[in-house]
Protein backbone atom coordinates (compact mmCIF):
# COMPACT_ATOMS: atom_id res chain seq x y z
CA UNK A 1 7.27 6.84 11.72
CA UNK A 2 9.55 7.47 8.56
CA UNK A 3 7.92 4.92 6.62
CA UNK A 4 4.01 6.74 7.69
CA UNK A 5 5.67 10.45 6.40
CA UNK A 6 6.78 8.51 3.33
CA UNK A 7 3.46 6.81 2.69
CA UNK A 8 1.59 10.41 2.73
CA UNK A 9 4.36 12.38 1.05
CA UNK A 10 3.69 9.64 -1.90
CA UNK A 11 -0.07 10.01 -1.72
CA UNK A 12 -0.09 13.75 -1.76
CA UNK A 13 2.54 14.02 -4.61
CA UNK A 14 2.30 11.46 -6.61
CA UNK A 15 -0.79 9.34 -6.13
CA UNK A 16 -3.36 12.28 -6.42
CA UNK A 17 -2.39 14.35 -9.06
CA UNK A 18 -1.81 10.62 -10.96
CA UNK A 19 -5.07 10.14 -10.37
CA UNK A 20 -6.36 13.19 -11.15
CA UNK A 21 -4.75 13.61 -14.32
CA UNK A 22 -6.39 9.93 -15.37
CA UNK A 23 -8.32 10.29 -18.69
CA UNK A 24 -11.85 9.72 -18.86
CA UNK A 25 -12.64 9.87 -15.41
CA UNK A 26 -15.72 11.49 -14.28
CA UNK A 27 -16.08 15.21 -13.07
CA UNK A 28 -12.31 15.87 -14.40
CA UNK A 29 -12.46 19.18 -13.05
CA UNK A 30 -12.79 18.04 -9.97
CA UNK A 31 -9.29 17.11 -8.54
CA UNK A 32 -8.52 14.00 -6.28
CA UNK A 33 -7.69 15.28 -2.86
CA UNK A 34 -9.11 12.70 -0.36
CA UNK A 35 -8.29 9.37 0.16
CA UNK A 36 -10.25 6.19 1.99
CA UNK A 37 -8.51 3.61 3.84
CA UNK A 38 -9.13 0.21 5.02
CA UNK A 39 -7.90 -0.70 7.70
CA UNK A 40 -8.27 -5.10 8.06
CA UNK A 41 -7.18 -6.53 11.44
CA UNK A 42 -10.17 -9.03 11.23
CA UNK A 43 -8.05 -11.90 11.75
CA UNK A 44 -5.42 -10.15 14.15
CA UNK A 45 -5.36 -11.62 17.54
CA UNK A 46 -4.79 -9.61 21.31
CA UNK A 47 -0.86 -10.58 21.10
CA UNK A 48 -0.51 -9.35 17.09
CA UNK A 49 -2.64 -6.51 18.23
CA UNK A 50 -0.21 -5.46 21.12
CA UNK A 51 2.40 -5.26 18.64
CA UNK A 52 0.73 -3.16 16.57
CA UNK A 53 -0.86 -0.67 18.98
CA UNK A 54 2.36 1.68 18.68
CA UNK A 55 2.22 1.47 14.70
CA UNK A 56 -2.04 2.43 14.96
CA UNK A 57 -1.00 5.28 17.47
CA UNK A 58 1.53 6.74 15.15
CA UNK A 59 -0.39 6.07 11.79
CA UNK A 60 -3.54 7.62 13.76
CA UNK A 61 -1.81 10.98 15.32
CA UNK A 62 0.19 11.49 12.22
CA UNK A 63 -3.04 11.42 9.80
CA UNK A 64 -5.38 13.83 11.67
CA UNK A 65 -2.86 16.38 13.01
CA UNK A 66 -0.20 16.60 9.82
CA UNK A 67 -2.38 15.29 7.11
CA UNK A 68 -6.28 15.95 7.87
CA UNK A 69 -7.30 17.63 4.53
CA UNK A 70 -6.66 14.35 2.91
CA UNK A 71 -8.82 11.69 4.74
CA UNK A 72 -12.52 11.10 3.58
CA UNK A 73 -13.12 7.43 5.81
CA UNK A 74 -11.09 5.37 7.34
CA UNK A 75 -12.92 2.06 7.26
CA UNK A 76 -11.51 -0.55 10.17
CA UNK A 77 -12.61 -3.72 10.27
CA UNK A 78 -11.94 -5.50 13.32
CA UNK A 79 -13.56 -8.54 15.90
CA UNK A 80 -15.46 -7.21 18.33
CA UNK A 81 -13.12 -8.51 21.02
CA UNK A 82 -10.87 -6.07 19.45
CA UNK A 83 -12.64 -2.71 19.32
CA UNK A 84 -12.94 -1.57 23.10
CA UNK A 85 -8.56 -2.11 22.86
CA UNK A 86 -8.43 -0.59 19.70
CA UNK A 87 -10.35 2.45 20.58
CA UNK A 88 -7.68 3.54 23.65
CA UNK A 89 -4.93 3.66 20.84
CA UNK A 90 -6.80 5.32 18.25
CA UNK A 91 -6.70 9.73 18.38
CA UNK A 92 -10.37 10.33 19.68
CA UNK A 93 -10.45 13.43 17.10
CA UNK A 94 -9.75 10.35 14.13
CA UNK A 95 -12.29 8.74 15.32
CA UNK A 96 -14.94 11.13 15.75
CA UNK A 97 -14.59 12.65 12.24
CA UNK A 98 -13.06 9.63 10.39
CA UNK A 99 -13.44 6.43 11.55
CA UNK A 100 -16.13 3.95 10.75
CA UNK A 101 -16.08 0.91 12.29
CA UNK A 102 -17.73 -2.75 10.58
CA UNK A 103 -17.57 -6.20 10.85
CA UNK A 104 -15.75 -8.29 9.00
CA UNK A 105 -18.81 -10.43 7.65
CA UNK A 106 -19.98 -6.82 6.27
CA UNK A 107 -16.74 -6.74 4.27
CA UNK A 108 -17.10 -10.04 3.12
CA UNK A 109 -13.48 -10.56 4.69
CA UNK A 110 -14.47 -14.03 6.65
């Protein structure tokens, strides 16, 4: 969970005023303050997936209740075999307001 807090704390404090402060980009007065993420686990199978389902718990809860005013998307692409498990480990708030699910041929990921 250390390594999530650290991930954020960079985002928030470095990453976003970094890229806010970028030269040249459009609407400058406008500062970054949202993020998207992608999350692949196209080619993740069930047992990969079971490891991981702590991780995605963590990574979810810590996002929409400590972080919220900095997600835009979150974009996971996963098998279809995948999503019904994925979706009992995933905050049901983050995926109401956040989460938009494709397949990996939409991605071009295959």
């Amino acid at each position: 969970m250390l390594r999530l807090f650290a991930l954020y704390e960079n985002l928030t404090r470095f990453v976003m005023p970094l890229c806010s402060a970028v030269p040249g980009r459009p609407n400058p007065e406008t500062p970054v303050d949202q993020s998207n993420n992608i999350v692949d686990i196209s080619h993740v199978g069930l047992k990969q997936f079971w490891n991981l389902r702590s991780h995605m718990q963590d990574a979810s809860t810590l996002a929409t209740a400590h972080y919220p005013e900095t997600l835009d998307r979150i974009f996971v692409s996963a098998p279809c075999s995948l999503w019904l498990y994925l979706l009992r480990y995933i905050d049901i708030d983050c995926i109401d307001h956040w989460c938009t699910f494709v397949l990996p041929y939409r991605l071009g990921l295959d």
